[in-house]
N, C-alpha and C. Protein backbone atom coordinates (compact mmCIF):
# COMPACT_ATOMS: atom_id res chain seq x y z
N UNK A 1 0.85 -1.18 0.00
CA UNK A 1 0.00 0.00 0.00
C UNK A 1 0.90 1.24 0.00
N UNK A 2 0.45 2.36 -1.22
CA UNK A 2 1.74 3.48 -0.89
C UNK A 2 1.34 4.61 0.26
N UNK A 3 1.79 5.88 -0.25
CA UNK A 3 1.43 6.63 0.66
C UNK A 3 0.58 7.05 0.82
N UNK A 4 -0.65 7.38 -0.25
CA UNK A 4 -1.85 7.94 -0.80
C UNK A 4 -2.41 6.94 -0.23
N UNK A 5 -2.51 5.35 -0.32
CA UNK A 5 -3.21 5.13 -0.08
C UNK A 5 -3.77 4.50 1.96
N UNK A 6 -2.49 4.83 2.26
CA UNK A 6 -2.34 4.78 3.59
C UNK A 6 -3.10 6.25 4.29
N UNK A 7 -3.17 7.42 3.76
CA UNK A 7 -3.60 8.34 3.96
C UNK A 7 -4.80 8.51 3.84
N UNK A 8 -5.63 7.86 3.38
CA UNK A 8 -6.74 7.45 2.11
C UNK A 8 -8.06 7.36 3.76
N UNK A 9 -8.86 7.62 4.19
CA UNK A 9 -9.62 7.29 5.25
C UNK A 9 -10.74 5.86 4.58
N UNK A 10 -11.03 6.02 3.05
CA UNK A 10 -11.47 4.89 2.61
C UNK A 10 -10.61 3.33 2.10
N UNK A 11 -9.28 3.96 1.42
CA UNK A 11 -8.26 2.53 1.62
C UNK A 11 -7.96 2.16 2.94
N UNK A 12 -7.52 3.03 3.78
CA UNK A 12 -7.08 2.76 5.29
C UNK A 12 -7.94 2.68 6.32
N UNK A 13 -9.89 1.99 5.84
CA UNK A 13 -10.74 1.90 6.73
C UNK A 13 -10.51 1.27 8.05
N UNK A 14 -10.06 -0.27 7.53
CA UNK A 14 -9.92 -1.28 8.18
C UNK A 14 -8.91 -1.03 9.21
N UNK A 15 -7.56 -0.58 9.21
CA UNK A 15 -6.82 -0.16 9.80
C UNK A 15 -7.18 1.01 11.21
N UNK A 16 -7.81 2.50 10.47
CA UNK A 16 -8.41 2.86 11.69
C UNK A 16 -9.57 2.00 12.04
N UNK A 17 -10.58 1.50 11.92
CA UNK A 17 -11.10 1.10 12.75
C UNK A 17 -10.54 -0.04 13.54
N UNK A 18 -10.02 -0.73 13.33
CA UNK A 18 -9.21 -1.64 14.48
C UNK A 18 -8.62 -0.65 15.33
N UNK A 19 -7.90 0.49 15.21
CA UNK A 19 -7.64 1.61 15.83
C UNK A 19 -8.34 2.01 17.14
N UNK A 20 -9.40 2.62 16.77
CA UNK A 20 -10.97 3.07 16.98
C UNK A 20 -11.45 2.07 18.00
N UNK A 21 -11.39 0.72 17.54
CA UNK A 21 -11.81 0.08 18.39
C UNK A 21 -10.82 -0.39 19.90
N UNK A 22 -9.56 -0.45 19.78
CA UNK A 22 -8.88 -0.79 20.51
C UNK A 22 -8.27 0.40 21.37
N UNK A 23 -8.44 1.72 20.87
CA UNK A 23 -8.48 2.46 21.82
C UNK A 23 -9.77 2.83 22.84
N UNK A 24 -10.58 2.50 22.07
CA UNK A 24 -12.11 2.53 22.74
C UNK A 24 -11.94 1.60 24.20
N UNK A 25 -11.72 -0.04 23.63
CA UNK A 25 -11.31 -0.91 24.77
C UNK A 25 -10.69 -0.69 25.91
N UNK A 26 -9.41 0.42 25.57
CA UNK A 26 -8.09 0.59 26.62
C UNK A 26 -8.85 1.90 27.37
N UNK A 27 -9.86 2.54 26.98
CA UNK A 27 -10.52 3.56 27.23
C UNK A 27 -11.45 3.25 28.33
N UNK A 28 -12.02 2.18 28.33
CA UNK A 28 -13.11 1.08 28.72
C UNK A 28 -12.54 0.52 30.24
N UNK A 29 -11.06 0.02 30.15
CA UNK A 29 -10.21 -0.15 31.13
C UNK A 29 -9.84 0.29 32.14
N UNK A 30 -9.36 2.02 31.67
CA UNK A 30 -8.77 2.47 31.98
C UNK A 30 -9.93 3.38 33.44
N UNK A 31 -11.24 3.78 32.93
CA UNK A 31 -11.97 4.22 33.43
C UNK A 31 -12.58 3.30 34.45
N UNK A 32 -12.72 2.14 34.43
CA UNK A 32 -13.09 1.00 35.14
C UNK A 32 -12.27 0.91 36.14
N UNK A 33 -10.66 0.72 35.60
CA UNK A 33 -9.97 0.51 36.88
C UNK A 33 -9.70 1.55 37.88
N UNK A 34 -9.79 3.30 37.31
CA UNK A 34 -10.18 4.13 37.78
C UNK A 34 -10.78 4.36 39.72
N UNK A 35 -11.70 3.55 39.18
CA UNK A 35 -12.46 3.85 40.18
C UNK A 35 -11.84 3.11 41.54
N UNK A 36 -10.72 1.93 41.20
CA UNK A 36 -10.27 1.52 42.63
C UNK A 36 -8.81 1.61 42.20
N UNK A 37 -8.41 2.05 41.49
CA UNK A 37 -6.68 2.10 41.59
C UNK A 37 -6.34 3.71 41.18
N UNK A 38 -5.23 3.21 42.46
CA UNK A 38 -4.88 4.54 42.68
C UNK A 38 -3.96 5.15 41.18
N UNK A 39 -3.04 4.36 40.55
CA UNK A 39 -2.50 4.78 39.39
C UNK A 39 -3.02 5.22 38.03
N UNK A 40 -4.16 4.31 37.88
CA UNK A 40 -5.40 4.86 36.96
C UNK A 40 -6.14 5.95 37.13
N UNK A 41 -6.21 6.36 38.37
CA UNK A 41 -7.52 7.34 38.93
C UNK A 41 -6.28 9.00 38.94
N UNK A 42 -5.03 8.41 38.85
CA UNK A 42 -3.71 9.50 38.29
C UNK A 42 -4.02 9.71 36.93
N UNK A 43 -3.72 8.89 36.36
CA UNK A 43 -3.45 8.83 34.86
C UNK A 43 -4.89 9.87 34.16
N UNK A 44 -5.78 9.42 34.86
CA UNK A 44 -7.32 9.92 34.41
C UNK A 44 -7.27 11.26 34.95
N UNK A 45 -7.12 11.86 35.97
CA UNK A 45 -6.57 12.74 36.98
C UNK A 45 -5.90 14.48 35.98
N UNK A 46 -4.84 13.51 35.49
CA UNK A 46 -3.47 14.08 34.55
C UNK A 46 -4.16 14.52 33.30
N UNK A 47 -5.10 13.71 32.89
CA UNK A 47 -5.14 13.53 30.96
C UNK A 47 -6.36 14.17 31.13
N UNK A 48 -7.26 14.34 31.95
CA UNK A 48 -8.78 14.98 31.65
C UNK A 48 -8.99 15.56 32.59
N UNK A 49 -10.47 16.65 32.12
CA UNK A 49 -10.84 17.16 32.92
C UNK A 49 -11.79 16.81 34.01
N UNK A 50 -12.88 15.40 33.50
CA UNK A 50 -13.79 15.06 34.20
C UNK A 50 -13.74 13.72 34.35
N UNK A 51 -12.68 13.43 33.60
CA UNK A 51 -12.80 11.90 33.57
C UNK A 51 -13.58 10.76 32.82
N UNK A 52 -13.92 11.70 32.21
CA UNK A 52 -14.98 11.13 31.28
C UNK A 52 -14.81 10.14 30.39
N UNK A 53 -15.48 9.28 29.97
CA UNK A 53 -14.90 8.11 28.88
C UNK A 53 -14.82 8.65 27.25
N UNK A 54 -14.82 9.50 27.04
CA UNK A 54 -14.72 10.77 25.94
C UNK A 54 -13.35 11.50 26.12
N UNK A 55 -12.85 11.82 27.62
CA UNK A 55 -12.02 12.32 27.21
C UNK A 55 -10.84 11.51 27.18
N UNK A 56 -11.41 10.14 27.96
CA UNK A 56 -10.21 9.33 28.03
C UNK A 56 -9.77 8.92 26.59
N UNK A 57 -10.86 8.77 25.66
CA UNK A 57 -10.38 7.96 24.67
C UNK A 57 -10.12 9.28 23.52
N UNK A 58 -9.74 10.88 24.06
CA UNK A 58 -9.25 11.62 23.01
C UNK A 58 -7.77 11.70 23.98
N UNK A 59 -7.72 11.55 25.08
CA UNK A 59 -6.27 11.49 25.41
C UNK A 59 -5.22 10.44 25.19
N UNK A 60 -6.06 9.32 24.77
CA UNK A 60 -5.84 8.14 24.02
C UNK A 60 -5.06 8.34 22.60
N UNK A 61 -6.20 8.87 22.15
CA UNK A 61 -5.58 9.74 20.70
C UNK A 61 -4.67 10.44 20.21
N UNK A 62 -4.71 11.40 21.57
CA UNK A 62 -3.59 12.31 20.99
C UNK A 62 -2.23 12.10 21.89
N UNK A 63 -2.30 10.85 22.58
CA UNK A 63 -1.17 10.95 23.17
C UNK A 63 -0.02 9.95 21.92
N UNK A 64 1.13 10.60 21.85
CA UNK A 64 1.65 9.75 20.45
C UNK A 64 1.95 8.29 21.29
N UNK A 65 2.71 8.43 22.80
CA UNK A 65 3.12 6.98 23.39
C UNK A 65 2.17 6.86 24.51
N UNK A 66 2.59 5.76 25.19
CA UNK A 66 2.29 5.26 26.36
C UNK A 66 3.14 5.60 27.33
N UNK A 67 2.61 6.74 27.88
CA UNK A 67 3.43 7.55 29.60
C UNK A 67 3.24 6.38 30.64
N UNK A 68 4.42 6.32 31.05
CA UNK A 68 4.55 5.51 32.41
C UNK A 68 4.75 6.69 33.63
N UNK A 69 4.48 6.26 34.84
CA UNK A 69 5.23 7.31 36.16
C UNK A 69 5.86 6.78 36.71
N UNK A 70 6.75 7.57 36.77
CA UNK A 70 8.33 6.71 37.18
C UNK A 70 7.84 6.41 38.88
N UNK A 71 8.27 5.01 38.96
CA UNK A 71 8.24 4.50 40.27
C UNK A 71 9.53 4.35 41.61
């Protein structure tokens, strides 16, 4: 696949939506575990304003990696 068509939102459906969906999931997680762990209820804390499962899964988005806190 070249570059056009990697860029393409209709060649590269399949791709974001596996995307889409698997950040949705980690989104799903993340808010769940939230509610009894203390490192999640940080992370959620840090990245949003309300905690919301909306904003989790745009901080999802726009974060390019996966932040750890140094232990």
């Amino acid at each position: 696949m070249g570059a056009t068509e990697e860029d393409c939102p209709v060649c590269n459906s399949s791709q974001s939506a596996k995307e889409q969906f698997a950040r949705g999931k980690t989104a799903e997680h993340i808010e769940k575990k939230a509610r009894h762990d203390d490192s999640h209820r940080e992370w959620v804390d840090e990245h949003t304003e309300n905690g919301t499962l909306s904003e989790i899964r745009a901080a999802l988005r726009d974060s390019d990696s996966p932040r750890s806190s140094p232990t």
